[in-house]
Protein backbone atom coordinates (compact mmCIF):
# COMPACT_ATOMS: atom_id res chain seq x y z
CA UNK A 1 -0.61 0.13 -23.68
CA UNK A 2 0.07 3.58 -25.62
CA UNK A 3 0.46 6.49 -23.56
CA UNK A 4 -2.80 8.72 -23.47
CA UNK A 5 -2.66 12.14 -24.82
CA UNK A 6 -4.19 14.86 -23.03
CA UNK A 7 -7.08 15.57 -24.87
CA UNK A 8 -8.17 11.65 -24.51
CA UNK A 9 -11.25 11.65 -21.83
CA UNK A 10 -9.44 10.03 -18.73
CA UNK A 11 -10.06 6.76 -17.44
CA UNK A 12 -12.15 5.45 -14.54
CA UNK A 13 -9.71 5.07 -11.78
CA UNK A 14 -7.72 7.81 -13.12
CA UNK A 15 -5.90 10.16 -10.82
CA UNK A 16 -6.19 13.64 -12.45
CA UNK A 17 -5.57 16.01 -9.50
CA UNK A 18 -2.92 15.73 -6.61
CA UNK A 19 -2.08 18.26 -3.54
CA UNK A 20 0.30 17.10 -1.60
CA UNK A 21 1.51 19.32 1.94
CA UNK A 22 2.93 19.18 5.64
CA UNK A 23 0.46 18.74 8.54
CA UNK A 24 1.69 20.18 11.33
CA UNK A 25 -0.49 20.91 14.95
CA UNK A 26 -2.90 24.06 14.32
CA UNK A 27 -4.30 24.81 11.30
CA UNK A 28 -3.55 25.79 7.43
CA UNK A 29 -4.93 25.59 4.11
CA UNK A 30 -4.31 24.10 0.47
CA UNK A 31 -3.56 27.46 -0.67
CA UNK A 32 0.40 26.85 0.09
CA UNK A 33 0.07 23.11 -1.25
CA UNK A 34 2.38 21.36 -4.00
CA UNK A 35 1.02 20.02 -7.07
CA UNK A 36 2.77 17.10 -7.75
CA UNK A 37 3.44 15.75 -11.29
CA UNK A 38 2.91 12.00 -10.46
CA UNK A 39 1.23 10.03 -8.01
CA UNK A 40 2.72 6.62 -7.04
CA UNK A 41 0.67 4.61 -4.66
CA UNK A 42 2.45 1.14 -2.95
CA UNK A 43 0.58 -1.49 -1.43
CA UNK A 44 2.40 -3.17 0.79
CA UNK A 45 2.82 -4.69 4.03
CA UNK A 46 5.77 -5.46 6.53
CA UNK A 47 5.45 -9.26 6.53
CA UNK A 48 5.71 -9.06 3.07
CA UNK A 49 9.56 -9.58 2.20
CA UNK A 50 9.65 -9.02 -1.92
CA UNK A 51 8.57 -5.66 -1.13
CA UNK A 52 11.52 -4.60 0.73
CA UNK A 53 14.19 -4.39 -2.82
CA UNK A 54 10.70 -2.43 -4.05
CA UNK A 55 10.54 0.12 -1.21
CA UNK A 56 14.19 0.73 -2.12
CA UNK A 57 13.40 1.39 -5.72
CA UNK A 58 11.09 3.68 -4.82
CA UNK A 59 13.28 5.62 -2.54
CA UNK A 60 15.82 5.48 -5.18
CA UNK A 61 13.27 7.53 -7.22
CA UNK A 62 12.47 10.18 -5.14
CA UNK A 63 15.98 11.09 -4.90
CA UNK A 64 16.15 11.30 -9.01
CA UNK A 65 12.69 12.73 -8.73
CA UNK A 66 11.88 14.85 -5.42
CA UNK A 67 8.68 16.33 -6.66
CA UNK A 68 6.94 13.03 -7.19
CA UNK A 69 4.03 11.93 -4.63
CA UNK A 70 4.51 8.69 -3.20
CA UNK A 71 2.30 6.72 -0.46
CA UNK A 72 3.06 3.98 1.06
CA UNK A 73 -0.05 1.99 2.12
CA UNK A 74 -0.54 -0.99 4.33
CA UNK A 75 -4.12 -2.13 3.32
CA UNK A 76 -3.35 -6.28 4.67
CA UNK A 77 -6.19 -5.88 7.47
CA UNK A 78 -6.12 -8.89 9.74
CA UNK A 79 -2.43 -9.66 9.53
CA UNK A 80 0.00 -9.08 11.27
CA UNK A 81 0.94 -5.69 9.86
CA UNK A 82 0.58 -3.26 12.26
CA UNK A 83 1.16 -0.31 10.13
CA UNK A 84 -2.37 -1.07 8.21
CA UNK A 85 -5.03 1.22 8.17
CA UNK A 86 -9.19 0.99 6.79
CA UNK A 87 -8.47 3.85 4.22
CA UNK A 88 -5.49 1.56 2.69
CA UNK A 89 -7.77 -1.44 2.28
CA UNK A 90 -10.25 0.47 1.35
CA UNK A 91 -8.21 1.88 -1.86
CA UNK A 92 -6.71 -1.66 -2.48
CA UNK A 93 -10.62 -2.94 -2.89
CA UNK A 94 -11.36 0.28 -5.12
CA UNK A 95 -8.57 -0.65 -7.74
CA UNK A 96 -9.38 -4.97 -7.06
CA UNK A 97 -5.49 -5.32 -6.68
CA UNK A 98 -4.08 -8.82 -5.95
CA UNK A 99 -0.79 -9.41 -4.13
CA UNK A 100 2.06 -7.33 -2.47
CA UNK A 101 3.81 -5.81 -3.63
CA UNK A 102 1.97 -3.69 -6.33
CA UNK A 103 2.40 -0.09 -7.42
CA UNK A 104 -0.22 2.28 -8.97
CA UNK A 105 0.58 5.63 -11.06
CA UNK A 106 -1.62 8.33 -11.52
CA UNK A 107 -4.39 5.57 -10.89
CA UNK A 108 -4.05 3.95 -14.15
CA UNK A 109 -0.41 2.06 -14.66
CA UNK A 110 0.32 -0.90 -12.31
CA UNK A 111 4.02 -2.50 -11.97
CA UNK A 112 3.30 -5.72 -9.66
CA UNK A 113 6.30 -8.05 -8.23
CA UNK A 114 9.64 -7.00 -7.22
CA UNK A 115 10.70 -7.15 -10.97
CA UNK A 116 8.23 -5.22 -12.46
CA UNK A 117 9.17 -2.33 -9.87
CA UNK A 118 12.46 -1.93 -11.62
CA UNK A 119 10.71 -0.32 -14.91
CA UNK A 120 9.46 2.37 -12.73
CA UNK A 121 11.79 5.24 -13.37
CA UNK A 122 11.51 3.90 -17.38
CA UNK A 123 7.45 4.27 -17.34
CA UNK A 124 7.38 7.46 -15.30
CA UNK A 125 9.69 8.62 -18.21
CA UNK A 126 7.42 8.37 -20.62
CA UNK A 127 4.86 9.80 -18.95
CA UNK A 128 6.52 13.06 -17.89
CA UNK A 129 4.71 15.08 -21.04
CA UNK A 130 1.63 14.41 -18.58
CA UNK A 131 2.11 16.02 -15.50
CA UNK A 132 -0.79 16.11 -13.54
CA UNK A 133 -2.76 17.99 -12.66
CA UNK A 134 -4.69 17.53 -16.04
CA UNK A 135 -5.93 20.38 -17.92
CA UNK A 136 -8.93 21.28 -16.60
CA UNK A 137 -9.70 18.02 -14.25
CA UNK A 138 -10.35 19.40 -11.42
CA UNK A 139 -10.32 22.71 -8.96
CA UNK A 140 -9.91 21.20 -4.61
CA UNK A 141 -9.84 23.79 -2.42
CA UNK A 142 -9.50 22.37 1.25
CA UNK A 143 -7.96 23.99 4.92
CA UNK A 144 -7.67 21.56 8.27
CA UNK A 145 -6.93 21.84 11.65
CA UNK A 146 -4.96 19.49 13.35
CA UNK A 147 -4.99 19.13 17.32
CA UNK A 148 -3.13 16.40 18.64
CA UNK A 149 -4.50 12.98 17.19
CA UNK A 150 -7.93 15.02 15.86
CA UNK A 151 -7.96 16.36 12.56
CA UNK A 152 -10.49 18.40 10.91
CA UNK A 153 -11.33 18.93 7.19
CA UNK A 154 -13.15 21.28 5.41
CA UNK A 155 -13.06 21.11 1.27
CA UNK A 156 -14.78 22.04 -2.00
CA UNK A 157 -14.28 20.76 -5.41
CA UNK A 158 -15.08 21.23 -8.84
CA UNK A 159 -14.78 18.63 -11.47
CA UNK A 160 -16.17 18.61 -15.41
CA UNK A 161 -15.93 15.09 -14.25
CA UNK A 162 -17.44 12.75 -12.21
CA UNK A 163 -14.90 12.18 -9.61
CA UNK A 164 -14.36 10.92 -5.55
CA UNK A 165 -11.95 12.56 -3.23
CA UNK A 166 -9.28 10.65 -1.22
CA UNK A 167 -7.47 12.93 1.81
CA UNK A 168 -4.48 10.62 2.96
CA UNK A 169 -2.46 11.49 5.86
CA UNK A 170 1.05 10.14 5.80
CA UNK A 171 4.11 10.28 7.59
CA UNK A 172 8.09 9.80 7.89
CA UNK A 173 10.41 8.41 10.05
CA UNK A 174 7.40 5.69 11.57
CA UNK A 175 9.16 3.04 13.46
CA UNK A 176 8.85 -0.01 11.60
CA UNK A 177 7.07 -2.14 15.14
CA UNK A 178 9.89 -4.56 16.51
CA UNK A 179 12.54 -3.31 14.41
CA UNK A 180 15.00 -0.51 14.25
CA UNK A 181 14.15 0.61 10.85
CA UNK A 182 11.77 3.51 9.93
CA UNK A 183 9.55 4.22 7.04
CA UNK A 184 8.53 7.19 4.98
CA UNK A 185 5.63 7.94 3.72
CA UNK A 186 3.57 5.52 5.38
CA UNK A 187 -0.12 6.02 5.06
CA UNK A 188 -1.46 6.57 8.64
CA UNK A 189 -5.07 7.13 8.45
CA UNK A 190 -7.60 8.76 6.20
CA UNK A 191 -10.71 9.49 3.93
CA UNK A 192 -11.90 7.67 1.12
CA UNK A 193 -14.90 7.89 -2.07
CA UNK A 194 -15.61 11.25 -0.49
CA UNK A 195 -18.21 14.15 -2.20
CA UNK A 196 -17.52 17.80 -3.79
CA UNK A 197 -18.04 19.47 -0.57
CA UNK A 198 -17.60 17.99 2.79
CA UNK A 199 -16.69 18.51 6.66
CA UNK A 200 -14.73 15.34 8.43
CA UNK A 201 -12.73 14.46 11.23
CA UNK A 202 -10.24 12.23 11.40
CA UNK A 203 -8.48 10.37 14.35
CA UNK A 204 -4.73 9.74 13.75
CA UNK A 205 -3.36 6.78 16.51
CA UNK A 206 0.28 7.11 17.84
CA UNK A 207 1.34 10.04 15.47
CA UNK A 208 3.23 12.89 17.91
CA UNK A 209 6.46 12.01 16.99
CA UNK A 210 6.21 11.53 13.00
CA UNK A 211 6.87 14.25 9.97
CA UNK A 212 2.76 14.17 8.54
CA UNK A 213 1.45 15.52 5.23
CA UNK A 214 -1.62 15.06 3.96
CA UNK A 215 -2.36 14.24 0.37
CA UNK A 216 -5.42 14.94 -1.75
CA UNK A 217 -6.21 12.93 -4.28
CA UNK A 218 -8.64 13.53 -6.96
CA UNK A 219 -9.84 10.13 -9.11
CA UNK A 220 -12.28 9.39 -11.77
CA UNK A 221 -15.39 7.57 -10.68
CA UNK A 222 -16.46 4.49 -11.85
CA UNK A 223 -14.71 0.94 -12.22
CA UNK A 224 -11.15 1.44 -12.57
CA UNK A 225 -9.07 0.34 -15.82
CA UNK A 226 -5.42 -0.66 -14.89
CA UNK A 227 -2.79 -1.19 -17.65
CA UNK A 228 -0.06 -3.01 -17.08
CA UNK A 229 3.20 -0.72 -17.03
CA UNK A 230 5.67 -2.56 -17.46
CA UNK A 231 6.61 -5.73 -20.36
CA UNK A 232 8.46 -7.57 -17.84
CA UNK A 233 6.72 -10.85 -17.23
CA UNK A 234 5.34 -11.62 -13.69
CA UNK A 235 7.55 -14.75 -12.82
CA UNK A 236 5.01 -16.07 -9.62
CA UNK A 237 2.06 -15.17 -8.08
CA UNK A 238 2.01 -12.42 -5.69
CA UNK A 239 1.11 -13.15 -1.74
CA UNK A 240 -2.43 -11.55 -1.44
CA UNK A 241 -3.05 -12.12 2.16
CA UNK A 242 -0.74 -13.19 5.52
CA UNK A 243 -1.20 -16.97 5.83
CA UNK A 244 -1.12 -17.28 9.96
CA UNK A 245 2.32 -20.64 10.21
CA UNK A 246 0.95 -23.70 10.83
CA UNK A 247 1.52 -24.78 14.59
CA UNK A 248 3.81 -27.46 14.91
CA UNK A 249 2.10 -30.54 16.67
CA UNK A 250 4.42 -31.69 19.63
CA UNK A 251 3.82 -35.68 20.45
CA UNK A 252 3.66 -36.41 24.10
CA UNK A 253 6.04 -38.76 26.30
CA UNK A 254 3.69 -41.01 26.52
CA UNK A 255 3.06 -41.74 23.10
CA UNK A 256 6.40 -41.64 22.18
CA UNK A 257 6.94 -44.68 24.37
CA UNK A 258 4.05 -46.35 23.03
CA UNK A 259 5.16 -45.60 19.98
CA UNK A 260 8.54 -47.60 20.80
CA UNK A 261 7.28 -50.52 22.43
CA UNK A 262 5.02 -51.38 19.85
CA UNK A 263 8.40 -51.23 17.76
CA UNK A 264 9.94 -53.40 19.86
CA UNK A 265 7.49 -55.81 19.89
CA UNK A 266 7.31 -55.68 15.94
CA UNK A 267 10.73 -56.39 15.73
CA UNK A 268 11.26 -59.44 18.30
CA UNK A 269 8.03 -61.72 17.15
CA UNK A 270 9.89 -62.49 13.71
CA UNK A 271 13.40 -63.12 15.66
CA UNK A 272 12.01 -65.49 18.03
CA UNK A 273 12.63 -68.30 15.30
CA UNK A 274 15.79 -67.78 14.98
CA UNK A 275 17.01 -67.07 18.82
CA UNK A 276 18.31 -69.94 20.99
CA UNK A 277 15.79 -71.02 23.32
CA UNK A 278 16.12 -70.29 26.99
């Protein structure tokens, strides 16, 4: 699809307002928070291996591109992904995704597959003459305290839209369970669909030793509108869901030698004609 110009009214689903800082124990406020240009939201999942070359790409990207905002979420409840959170599932049912792995930008462009992912430095690109935040979307104002696993929000926003507020907490270096490997920007818990002005807490599980940030996200309400952002045809269907292996069925002993006696016997009775008698 064409590239919107700024004065178009945004689409549902549409990210139009990102800030983006480090969470560290105590307390702060938005007031020294980043403004990122782009938002780039991947739904993955560790069982999931196509969206290892994709986690690459996007690391590749962040080193051409530091100031771009990228989550990683894990929204495959009930598999065995042990990185997945409620928020991530939640945000994966708000844009009625299918399939790991799939990007989002700025809540409107999806790149799904491991060869879609490639055309993400080439559509972010094109985009770069809309940085968010957009003109006039939105005005968040939010501070937090952060005590252990326990954090506390406070926030107000403005909108001349109608609009929901996602707070994402994320972190780096989180040990990839059973593996040596760790992960950036991982999303580790959360809020989602909240109002203009609220007061939450949040419970963080098995965080003390990871770099955290937390990420606001502004959207447009209503049904989202993805378009695809990329020409490159998807060549299968994406893996939606962790199918548990099927158990392989051992046979017993016993009916193994059942099994071979009855073989036996199969095998003899049409001999018996042509054996010398006894």
């Amino acid at each position: 699809g064409a590239i919107a110009e700024e004065s178009d009214p945004p689409y549902p689903g549409e990210v139009i307002h990102v800030l983006s800082m480090p969470l560290h124990n105590g307390t702060g406020n938005s007031s020294t928070a980043e403004l990122p240009p782009h938002l780039i939201e991947l739904h993955t999942a560790t069982w999931c291996v196509p969206c290892r070359s994709v986690e690459s790409e996007v690391e590749d990207l962040e080193a051409w591109w530091p100031a771009l905002e990228v989550v990683a979420l894990h929204p495959s409840l009930g598999s065995p992904d042990e990185l997945v959170t409620n928020c991530s599932s939640e945000i994966y049912s708000h844009y009625q995704l299918g399939g790991y792995p799939t990007l989002v930008i700025d809540g409107h462009w999806t790149l799904m597959g491991d060869k879609q992912a490639t055309d993400l430095q080439s559509l972010l690109t094109n985009l770069s003459g809309k940085n968010l935040p957009r003109p006039g979307g939105a005005t968040l104002t939010f501070d937090w305290q952060l005590h252990g696993e326990n954090l506390s929000l406070n926030w107000a926003l403005s909108s001349s839209h109608d609009v929901i507020l996602d707070f994402l907490v994320t972190g780096d270096d989180v040990v990839w369970p059973s593996t040596s490997k760790r992960l950036d920007n991982v999303v580790r818990g959360g809020l989602t669909d909240q109002s203009h002005v609220g007061t939450e807490s949040v419970t963080l599980d098995e965080v003390q030793e990871e770099n955290l940030s937390i990420t606001a996200i502004v959207r447009i309400a209503g049904t989202p509108e993805l378009e695809p952002g990329s020409e490159t045809p998807l060549n299968s269907g994406l893996s939606d869901s962790w199918q548990a292996p099927t158990e392989a069925k051992s046979i017993s002993p016993m009916v193994i030698a059942v099994f071979t006696v009855l073989i036996l016997i199969l095998a003899i009775v049409p001999m018996r004609h042509t054996l010398p008698v006894l």
